[in-house]
PDB file of N, CA and C in Angstrom:
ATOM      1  N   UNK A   1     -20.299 101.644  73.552  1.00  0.00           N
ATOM      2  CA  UNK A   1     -19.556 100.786  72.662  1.00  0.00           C
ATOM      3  C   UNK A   1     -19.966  99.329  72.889  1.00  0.00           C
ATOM      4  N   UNK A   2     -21.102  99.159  72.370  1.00  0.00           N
ATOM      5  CA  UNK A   2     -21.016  97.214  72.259  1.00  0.00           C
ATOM      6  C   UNK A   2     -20.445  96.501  72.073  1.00  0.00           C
ATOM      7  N   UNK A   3     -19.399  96.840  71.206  1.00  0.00           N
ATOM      8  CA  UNK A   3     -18.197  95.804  70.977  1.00  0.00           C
ATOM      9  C   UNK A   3     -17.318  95.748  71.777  1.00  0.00           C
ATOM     10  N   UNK A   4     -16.979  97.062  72.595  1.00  0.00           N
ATOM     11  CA  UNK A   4     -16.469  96.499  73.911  1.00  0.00           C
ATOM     12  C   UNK A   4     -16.743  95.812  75.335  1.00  0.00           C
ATOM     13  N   UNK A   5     -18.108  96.766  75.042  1.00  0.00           N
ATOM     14  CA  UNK A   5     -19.020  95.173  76.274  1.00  0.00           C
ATOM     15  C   UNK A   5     -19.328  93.913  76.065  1.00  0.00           C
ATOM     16  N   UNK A   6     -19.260  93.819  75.127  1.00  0.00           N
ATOM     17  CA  UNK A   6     -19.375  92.342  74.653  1.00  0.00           C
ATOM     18  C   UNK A   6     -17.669  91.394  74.776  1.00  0.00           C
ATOM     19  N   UNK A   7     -16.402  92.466  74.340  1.00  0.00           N
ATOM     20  CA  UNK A   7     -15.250  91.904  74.242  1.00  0.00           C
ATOM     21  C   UNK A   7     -14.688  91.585  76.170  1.00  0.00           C
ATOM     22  N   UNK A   8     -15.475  92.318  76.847  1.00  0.00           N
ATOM     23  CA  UNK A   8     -15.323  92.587  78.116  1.00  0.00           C
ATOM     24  C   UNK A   8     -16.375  91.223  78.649  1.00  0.00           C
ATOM     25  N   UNK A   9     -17.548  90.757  78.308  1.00  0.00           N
ATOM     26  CA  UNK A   9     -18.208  89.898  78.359  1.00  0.00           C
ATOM     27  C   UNK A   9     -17.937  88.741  78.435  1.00  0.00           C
ATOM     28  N   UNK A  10     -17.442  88.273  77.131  1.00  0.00           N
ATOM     29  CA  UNK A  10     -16.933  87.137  76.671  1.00  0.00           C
ATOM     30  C   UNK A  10     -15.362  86.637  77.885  1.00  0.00           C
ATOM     31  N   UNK A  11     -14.719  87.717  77.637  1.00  0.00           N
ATOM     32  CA  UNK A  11     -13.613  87.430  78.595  1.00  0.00           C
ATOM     33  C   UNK A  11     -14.070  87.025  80.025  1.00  0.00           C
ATOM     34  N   UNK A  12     -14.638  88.159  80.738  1.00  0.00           N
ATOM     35  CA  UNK A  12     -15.384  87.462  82.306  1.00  0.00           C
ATOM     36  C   UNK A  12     -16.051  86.178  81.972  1.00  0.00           C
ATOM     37  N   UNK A  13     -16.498  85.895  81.091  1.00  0.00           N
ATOM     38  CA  UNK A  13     -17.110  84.392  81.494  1.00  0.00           C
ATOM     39  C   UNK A  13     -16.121  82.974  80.830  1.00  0.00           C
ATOM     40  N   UNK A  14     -15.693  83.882  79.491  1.00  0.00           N
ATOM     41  CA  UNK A  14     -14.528  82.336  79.232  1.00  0.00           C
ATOM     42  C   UNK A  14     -13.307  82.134  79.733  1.00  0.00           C
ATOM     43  N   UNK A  15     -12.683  83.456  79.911  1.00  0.00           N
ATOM     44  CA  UNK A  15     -11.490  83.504  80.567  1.00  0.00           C
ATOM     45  C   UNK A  15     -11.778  83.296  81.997  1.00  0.00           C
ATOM     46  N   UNK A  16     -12.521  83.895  82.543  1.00  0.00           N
ATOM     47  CA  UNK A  16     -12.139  84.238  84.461  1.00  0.00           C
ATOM     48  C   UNK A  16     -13.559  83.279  85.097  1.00  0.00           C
ATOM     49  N   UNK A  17     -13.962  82.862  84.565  1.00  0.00           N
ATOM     50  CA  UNK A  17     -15.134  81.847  84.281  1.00  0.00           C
ATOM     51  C   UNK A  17     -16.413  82.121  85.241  1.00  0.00           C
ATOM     52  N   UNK A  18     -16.898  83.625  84.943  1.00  0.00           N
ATOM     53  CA  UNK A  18     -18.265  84.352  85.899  1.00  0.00           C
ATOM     54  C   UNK A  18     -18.943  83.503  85.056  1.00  0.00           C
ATOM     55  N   UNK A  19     -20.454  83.642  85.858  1.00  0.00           N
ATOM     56  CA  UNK A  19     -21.361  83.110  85.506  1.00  0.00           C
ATOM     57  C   UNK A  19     -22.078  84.396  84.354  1.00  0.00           C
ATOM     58  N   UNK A  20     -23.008  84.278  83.759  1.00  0.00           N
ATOM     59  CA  UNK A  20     -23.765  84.969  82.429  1.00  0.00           C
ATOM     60  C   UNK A  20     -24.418  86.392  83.843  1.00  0.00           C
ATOM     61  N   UNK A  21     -24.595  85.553  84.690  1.00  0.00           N
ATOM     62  CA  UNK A  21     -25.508  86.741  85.563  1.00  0.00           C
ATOM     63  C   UNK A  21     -24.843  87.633  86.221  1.00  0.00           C
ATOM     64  N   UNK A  22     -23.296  86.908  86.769  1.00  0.00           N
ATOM     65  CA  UNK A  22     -22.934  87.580  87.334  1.00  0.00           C
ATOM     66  C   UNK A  22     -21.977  88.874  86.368  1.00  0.00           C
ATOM     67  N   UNK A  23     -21.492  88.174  85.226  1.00  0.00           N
ATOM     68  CA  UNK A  23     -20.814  89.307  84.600  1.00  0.00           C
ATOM     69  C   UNK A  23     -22.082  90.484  84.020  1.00  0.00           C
ATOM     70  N   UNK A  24     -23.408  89.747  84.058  1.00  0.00           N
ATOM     71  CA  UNK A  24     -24.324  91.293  83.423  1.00  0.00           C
ATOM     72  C   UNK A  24     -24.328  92.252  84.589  1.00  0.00           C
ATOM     73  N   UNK A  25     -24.708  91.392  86.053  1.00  0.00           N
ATOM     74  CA  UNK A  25     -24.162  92.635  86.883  1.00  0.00           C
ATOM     75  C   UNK A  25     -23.293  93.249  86.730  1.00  0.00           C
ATOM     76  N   UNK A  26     -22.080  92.870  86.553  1.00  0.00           N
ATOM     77  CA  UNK A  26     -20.908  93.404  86.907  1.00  0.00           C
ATOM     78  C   UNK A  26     -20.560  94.816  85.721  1.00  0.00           C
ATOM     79  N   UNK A  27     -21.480  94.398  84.630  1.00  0.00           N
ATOM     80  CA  UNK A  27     -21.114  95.598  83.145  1.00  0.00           C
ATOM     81  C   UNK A  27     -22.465  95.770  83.600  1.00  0.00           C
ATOM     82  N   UNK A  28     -23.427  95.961  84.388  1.00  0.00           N
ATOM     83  CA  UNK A  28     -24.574  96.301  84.276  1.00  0.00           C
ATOM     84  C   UNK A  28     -25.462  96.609  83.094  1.00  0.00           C
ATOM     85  N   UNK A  29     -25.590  95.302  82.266  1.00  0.00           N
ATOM     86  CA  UNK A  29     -26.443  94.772  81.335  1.00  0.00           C
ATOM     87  C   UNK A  29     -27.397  93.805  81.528  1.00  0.00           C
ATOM     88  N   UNK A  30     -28.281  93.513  80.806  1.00  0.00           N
ATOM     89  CA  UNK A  30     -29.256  92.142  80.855  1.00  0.00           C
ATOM     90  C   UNK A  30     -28.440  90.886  80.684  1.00  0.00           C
ATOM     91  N   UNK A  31     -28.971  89.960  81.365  1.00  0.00           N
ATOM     92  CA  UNK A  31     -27.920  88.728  80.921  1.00  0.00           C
ATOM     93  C   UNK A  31     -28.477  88.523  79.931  1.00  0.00           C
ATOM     94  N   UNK A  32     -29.531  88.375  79.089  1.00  0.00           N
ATOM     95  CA  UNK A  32     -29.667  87.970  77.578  1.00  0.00           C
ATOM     96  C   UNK A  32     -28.713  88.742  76.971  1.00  0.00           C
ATOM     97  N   UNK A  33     -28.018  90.068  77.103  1.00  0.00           N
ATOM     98  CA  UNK A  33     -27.237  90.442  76.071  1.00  0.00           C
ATOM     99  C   UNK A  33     -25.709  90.152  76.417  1.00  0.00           C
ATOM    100  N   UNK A  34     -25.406  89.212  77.350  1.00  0.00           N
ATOM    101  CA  UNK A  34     -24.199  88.683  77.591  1.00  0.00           C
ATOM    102  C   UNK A  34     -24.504  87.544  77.012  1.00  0.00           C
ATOM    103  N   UNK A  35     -25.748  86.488  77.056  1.00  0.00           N
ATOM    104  CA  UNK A  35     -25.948  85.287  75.843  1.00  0.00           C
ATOM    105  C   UNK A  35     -25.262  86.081  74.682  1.00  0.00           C
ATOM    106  N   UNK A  36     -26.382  87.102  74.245  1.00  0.00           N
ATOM    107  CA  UNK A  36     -26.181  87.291  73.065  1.00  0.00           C
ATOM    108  C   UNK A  36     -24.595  87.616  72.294  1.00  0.00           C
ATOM    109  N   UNK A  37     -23.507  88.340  73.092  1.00  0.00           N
ATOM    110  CA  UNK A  37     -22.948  88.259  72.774  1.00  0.00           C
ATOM    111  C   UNK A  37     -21.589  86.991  72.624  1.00  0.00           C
ATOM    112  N   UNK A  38     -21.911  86.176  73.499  1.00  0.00           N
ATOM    113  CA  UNK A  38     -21.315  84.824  74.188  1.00  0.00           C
ATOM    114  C   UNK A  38     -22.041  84.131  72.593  1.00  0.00           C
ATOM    115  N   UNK A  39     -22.882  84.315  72.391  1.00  0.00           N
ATOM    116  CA  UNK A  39     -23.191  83.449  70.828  1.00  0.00           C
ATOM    117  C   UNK A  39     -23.129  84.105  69.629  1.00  0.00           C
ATOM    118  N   UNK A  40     -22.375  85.804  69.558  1.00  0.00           N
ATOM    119  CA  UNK A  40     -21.769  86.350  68.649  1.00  0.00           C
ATOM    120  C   UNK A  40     -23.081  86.971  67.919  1.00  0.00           C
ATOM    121  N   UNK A  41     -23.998  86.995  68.774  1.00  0.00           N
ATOM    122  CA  UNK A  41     -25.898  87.451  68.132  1.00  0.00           C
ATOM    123  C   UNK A  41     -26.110  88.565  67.915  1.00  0.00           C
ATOM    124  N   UNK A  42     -24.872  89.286  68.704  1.00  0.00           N
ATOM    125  CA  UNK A  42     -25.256  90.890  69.279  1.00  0.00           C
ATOM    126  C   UNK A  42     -23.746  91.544  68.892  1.00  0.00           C
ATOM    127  N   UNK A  43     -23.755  92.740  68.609  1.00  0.00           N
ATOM    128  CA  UNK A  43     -22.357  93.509  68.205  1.00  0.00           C
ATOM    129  C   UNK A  43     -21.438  93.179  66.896  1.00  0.00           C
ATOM    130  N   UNK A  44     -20.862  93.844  66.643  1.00  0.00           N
ATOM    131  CA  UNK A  44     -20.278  94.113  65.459  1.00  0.00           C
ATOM    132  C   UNK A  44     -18.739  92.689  65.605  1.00  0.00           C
ATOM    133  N   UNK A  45     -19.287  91.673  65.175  1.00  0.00           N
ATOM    134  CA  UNK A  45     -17.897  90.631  65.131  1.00  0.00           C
ATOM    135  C   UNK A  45     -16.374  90.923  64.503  1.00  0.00           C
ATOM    136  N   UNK A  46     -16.558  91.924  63.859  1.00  0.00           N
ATOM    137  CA  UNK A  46     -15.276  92.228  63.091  1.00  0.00           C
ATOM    138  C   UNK A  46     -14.786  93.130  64.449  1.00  0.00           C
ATOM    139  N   UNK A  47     -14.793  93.888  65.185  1.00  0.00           N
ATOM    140  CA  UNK A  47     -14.815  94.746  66.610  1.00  0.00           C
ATOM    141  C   UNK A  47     -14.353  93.778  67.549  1.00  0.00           C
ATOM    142  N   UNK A  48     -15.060  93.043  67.834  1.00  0.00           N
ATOM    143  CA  UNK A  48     -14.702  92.106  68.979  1.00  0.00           C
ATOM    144  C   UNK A  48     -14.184  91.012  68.796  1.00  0.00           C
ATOM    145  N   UNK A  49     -13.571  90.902  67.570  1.00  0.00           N
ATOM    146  CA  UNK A  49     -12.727  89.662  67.184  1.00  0.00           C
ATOM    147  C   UNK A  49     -11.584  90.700  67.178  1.00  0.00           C
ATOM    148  N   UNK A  50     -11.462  91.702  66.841  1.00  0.00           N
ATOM    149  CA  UNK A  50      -9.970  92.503  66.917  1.00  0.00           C
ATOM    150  C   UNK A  50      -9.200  93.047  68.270  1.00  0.00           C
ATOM    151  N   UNK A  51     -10.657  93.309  69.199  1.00  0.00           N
ATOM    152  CA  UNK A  51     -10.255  93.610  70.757  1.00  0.00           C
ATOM    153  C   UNK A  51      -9.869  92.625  71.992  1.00  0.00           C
ATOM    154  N   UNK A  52     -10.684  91.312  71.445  1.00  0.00           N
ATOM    155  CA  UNK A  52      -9.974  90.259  71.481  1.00  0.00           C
ATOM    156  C   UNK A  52      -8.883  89.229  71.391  1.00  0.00           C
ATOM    157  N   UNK A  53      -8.194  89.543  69.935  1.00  0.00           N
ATOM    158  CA  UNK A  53      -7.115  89.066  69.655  1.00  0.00           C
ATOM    159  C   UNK A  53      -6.029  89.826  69.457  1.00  0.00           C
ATOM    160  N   UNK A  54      -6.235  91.151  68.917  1.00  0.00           N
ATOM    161  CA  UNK A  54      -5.319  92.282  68.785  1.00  0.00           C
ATOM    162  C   UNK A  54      -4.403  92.378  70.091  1.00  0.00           C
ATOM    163  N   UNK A  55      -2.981  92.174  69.883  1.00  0.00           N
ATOM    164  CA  UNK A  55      -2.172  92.484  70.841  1.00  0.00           C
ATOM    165  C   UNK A  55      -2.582  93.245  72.225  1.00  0.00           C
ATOM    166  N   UNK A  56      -2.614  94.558  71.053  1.00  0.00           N
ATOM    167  CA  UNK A  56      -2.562  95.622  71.535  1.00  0.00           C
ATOM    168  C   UNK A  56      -3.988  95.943  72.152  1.00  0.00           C
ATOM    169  N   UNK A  57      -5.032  95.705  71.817  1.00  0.00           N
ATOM    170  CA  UNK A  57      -6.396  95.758  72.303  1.00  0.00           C
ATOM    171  C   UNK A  57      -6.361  94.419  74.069  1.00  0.00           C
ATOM    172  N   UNK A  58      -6.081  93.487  73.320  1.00  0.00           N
ATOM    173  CA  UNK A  58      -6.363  92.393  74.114  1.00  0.00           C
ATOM    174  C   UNK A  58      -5.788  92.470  75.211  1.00  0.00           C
ATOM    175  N   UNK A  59      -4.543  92.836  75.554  1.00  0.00           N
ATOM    176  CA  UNK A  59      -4.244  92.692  76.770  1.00  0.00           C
ATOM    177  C   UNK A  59      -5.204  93.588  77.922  1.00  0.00           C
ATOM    178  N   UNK A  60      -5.307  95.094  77.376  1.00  0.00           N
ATOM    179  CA  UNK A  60      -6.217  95.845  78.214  1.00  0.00           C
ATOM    180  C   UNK A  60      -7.529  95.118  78.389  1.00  0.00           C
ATOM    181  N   UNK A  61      -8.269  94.532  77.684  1.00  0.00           N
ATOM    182  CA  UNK A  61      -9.371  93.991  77.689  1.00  0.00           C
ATOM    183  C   UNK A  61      -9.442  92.696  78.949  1.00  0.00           C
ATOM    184  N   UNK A  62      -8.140  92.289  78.591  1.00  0.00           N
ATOM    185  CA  UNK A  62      -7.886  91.245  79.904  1.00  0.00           C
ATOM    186  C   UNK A  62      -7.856  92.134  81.371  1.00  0.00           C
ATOM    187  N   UNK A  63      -7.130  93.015  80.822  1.00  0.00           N
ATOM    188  CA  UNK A  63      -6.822  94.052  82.366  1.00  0.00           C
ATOM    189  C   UNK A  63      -7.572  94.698  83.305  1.00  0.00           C
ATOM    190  N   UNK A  64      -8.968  95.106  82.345  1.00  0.00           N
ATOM    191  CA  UNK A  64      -9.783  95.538  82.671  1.00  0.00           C
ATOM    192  C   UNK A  64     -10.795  95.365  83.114  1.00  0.00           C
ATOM    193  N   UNK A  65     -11.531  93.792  82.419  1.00  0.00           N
ATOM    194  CA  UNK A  65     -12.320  92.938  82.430  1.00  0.00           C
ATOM    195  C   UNK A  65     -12.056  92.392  84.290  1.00  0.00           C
ATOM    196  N   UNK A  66     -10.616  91.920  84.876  1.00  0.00           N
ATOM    197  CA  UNK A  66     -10.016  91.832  85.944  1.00  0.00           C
ATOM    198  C   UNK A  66     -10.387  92.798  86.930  1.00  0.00           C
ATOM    199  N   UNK A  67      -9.875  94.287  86.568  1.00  0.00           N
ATOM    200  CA  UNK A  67     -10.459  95.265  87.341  1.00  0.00           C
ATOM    201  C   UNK A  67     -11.543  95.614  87.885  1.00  0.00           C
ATOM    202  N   UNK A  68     -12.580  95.342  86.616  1.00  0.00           N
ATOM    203  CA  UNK A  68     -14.032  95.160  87.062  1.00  0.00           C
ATOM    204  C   UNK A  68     -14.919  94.002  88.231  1.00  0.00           C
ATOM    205  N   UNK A  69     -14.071  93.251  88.041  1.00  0.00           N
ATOM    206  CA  UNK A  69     -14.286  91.816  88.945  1.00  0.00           C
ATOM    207  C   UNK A  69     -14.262  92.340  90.227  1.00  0.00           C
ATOM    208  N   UNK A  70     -13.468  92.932  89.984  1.00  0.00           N
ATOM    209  CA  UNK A  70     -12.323  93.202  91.863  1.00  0.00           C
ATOM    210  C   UNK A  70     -12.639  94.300  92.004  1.00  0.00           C
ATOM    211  N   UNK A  71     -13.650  95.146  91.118  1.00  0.00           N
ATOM    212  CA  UNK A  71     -14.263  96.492  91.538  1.00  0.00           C
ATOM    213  C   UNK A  71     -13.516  97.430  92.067  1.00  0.00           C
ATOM    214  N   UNK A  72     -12.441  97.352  91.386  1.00  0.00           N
ATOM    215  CA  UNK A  72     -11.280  98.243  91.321  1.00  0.00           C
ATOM    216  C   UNK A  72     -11.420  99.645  90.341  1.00  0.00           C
ATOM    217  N   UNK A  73     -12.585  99.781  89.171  1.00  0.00           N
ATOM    218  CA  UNK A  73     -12.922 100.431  88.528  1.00  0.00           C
ATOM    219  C   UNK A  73     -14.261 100.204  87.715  1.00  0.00           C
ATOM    220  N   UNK A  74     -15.282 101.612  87.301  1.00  0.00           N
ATOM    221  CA  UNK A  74     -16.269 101.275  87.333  1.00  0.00           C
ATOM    222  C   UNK A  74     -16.616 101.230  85.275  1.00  0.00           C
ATOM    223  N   UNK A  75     -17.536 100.151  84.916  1.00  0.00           N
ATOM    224  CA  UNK A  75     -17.512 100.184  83.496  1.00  0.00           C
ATOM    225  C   UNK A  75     -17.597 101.713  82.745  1.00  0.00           C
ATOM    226  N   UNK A  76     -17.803 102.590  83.374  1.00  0.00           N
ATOM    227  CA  UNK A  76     -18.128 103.787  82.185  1.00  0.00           C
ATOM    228  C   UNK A  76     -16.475 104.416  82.343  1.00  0.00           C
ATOM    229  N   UNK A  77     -15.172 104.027  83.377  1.00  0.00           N
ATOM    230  CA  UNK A  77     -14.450 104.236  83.467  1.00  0.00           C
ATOM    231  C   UNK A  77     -13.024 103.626  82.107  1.00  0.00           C
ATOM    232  N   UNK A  78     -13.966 102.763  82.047  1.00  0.00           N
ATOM    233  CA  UNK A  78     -13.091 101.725  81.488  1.00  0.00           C
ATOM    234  C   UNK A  78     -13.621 101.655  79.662  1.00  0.00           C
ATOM    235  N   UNK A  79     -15.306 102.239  79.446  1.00  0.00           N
ATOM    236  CA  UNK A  79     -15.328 102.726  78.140  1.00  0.00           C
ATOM    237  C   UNK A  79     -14.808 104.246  77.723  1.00  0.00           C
ATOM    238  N   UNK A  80     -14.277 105.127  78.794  1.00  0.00           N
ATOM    239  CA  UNK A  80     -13.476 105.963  78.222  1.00  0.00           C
ATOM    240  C   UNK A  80     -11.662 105.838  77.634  1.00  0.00           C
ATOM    241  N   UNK A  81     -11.593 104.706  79.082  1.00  0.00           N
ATOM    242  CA  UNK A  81      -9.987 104.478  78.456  1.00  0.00           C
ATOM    243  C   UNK A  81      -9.983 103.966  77.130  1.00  0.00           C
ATOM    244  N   UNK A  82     -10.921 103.102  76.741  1.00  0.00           N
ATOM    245  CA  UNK A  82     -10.941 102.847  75.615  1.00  0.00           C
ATOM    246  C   UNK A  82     -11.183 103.685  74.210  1.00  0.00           C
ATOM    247  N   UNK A  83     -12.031 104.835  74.896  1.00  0.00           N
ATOM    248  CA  UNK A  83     -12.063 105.500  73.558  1.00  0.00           C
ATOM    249  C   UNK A  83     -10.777 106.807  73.250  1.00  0.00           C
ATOM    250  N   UNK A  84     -10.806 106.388  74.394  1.00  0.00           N
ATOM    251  CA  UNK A  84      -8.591 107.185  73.964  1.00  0.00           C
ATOM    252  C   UNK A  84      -8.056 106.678  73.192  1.00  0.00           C
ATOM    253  N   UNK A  85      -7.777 105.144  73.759  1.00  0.00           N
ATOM    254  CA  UNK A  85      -7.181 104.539  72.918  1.00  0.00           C
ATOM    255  C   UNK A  85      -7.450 104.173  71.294  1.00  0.00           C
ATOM    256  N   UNK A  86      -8.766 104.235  71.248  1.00  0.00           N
ATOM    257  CA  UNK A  86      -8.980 104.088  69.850  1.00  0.00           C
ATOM    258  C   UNK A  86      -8.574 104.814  68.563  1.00  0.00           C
ATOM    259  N   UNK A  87      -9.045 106.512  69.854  1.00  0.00           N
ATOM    260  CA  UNK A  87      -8.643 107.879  68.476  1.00  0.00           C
ATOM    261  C   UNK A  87      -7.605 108.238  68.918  1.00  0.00           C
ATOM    262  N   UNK A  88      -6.284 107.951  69.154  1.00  0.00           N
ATOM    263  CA  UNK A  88      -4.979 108.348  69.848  1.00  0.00           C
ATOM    264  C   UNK A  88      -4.681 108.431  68.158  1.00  0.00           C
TER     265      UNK A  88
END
């Protein structure tokens, strides 16, 4: 799901303020595709403007994005909770 690595992206670096390198480690991506999504270049914007601001999306995205920091849980953990939540 790109639109959630990217919504997961954006948060570690604007919210919790990682660096571009350290959040590609952390979702284990290239940091060009944390630019890319940090400049809206990459992924579906209608997606990550809703997982972002959506109540109900956003808070987990905050929650999780956190979790990952603190390596409390691992990203392929955290694109399944999400796809529960999507087709619930």
């Amino acid at each position: 799901m790109p639109a959630l690595r990217a919504a997961l992206a954006i948060t570690m670096v604007r919210e919790y303020g990682l660096s571009v390198y350290r959040t590609a480690k952390l979702l284990d991506i290239a940091p060009a595709a944390v630019s890319n999504y940090l400049a809206e270049r990459r992924s579906n914007k209608k997606v990550v403007r809703k997982l972002l601001e959506d109540k109900k999306y956003a808070i987990y995205v905050k929650e999780y994005s956190m979790k990952i920091i603190r390596n409390e849980i691992r990203v392929d953990e955290v694109m399944c909770f999400f796809c529960k939540l999507f087709y619930e």
